[in-house]
C-alpha atoms as a PDB file:
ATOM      1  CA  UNK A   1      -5.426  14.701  -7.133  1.00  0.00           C
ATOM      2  CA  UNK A   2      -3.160  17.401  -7.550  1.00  0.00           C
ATOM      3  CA  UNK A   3       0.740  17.176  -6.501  1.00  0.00           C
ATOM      4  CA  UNK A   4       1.335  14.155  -7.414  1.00  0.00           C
ATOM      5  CA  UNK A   5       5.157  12.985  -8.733  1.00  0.00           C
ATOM      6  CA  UNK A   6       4.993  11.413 -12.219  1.00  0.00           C
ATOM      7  CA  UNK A   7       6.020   7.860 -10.997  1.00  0.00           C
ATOM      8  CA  UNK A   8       3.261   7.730  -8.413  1.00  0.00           C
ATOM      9  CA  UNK A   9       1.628   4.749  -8.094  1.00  0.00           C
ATOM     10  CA  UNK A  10      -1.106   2.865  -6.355  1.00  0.00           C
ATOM     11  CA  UNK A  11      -0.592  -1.306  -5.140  1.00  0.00           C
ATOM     12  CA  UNK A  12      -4.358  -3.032  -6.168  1.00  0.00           C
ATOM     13  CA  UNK A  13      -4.327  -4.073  -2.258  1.00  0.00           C
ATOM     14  CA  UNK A  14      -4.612  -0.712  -1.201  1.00  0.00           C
ATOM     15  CA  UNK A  15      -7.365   0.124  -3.681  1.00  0.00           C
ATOM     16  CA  UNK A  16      -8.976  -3.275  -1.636  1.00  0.00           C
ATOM     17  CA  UNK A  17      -8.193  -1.379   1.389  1.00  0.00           C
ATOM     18  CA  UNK A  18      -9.793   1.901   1.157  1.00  0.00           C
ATOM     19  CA  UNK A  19     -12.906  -0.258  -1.071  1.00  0.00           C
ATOM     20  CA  UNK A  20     -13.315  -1.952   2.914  1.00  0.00           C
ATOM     21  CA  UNK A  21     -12.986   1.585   4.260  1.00  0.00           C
ATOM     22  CA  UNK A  22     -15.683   2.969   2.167  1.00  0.00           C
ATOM     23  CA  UNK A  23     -17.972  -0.560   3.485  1.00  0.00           C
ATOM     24  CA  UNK A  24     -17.388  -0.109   6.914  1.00  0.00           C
ATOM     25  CA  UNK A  25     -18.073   3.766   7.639  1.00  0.00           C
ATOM     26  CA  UNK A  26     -19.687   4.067  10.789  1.00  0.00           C
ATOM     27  CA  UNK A  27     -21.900   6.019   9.158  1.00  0.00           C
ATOM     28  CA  UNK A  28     -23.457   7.984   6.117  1.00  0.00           C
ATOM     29  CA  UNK A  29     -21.645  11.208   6.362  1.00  0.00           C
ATOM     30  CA  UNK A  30     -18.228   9.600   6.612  1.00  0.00           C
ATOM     31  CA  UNK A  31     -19.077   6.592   4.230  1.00  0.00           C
ATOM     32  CA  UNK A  32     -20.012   9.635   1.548  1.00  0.00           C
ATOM     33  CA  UNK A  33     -16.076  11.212   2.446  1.00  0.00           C
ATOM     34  CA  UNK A  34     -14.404   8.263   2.022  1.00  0.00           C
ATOM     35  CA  UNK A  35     -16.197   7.279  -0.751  1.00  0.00           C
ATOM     36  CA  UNK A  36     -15.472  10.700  -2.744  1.00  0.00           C
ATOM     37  CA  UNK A  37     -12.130  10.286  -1.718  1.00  0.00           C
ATOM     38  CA  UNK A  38     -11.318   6.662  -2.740  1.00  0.00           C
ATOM     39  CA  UNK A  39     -13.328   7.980  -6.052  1.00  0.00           C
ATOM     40  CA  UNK A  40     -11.114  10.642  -6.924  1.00  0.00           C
ATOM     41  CA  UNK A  41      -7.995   7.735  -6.041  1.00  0.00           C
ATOM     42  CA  UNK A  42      -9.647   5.171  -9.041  1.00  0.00           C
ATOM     43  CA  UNK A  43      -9.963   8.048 -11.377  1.00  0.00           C
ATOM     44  CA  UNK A  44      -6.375   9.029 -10.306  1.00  0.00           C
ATOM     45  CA  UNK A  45      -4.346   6.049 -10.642  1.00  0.00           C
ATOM     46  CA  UNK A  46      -3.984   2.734 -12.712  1.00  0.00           C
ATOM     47  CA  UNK A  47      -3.280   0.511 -10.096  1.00  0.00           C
ATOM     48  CA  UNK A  48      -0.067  -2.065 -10.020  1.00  0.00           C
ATOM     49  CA  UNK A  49      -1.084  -5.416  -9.992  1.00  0.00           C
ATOM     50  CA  UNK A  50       0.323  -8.643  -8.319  1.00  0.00           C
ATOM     51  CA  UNK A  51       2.202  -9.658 -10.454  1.00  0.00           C
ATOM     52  CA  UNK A  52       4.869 -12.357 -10.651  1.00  0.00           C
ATOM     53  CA  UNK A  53       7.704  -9.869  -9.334  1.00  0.00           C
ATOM     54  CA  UNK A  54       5.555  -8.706  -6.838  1.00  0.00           C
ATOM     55  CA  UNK A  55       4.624 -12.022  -5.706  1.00  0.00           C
ATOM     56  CA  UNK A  56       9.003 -13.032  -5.322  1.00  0.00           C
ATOM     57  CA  UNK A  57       9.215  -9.799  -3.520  1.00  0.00           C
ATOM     58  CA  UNK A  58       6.700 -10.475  -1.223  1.00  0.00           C
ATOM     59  CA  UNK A  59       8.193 -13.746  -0.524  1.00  0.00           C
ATOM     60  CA  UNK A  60      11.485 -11.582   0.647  1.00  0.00           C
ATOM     61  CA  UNK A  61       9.411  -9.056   2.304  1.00  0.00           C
ATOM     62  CA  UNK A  62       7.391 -11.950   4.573  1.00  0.00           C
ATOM     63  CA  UNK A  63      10.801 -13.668   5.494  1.00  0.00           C
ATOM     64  CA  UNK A  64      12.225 -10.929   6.377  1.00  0.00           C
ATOM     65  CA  UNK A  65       9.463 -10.130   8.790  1.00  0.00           C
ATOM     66  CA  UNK A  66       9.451 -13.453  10.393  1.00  0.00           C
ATOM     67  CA  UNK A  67      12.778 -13.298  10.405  1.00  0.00           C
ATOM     68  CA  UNK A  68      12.839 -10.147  12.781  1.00  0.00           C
ATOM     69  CA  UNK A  69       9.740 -11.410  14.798  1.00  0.00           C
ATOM     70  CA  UNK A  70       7.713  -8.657  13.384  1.00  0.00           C
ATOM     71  CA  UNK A  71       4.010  -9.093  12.781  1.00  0.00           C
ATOM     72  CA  UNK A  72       2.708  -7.572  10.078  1.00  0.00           C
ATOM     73  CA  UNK A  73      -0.637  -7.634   8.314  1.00  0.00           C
ATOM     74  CA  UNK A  74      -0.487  -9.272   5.020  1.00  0.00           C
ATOM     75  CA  UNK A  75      -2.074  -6.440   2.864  1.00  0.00           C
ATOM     76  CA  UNK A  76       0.716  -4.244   4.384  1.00  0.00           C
ATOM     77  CA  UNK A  77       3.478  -6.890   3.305  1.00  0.00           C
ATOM     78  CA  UNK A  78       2.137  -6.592   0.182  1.00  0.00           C
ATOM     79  CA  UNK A  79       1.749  -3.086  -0.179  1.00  0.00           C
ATOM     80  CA  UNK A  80       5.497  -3.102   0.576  1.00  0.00           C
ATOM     81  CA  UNK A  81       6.363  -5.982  -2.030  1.00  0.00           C
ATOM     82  CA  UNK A  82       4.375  -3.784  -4.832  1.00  0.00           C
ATOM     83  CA  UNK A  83       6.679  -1.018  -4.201  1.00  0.00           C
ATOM     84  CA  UNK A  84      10.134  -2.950  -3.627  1.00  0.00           C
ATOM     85  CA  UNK A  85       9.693  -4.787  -7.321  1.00  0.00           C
ATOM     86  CA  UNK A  86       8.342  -1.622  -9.185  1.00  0.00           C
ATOM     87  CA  UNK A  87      11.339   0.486  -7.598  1.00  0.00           C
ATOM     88  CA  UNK A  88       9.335   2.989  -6.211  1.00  0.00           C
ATOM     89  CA  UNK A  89       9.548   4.874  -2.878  1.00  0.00           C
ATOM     90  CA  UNK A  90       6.785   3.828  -0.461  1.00  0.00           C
ATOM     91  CA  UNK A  91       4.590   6.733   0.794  1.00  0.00           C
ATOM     92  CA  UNK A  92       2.631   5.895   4.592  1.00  0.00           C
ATOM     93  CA  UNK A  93       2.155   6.933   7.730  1.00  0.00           C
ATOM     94  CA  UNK A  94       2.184   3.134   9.106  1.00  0.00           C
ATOM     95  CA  UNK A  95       5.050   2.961  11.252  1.00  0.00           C
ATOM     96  CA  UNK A  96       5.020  -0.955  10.846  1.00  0.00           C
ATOM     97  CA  UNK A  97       5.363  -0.767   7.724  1.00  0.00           C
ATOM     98  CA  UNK A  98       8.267   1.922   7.295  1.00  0.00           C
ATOM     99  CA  UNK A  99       9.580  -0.489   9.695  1.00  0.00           C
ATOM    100  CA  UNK A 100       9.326  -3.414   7.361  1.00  0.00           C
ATOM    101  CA  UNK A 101      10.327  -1.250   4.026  1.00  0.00           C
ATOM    102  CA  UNK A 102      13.545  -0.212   5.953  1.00  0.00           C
ATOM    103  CA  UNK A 103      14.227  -3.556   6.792  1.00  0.00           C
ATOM    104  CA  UNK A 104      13.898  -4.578   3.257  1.00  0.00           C
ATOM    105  CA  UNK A 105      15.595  -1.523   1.776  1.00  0.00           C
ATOM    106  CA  UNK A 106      12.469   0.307   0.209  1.00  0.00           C
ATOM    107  CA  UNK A 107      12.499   3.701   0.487  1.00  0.00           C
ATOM    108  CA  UNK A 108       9.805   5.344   2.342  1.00  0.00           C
ATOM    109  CA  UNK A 109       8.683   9.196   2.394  1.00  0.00           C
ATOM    110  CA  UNK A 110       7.291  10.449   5.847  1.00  0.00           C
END
């Protein structure tokens, strides 16, 4: 992975993610893609656990969801958490969840 800032980071529930990706291809071709891809991500990364300030920020992150009627998967709230107690800016395309981050005050790059 090339381009990559210095503090960039992966959450252990999105490793889970893109490990289910790789599972459920459709087929052999695109199982083989995502599988180099999600490769190249493990030998990329050291991926942040849950830890115990995760695990508070999540709790801020879910009621702060509810709180705004939003529904939100829980991998996603998490993914959110990871980044709002390491400090770091959260990178996705998910519109939920830059909805959520904003909500929260974690910084998101489009």
């Amino acid at each position: 992975m090339t381009d990559l800032p210095e503090a960039a980071a992966i959450s252990t529930i999105t490793i889970g993610e893109l490990h289910a990706g790789v599972l459920l291809a459709r087929n052999a071709s695109t199982r083989a893609l995502r599988q180099g891809r999600f490769a190249a991500i493990r030998a990329a990364f050291a991926p942040l656990p849950v830890d115990d300030a995760t695990v508070l920020a999540y709790g801020e992150v879910l009621a702060a969801a509810r709180s705004a009627r939003r529904t939100t998967k829980a991998t996603d709230l998490l993914i959110i958490a990871t980044a709002a107690a390491t400090g770091r800016v959260l990178w996705t395309g998910d519109d939920r969840q830059r909805a959520v981050a904003g909500q929260v005050g974690v910084a998101v790059h489009l």
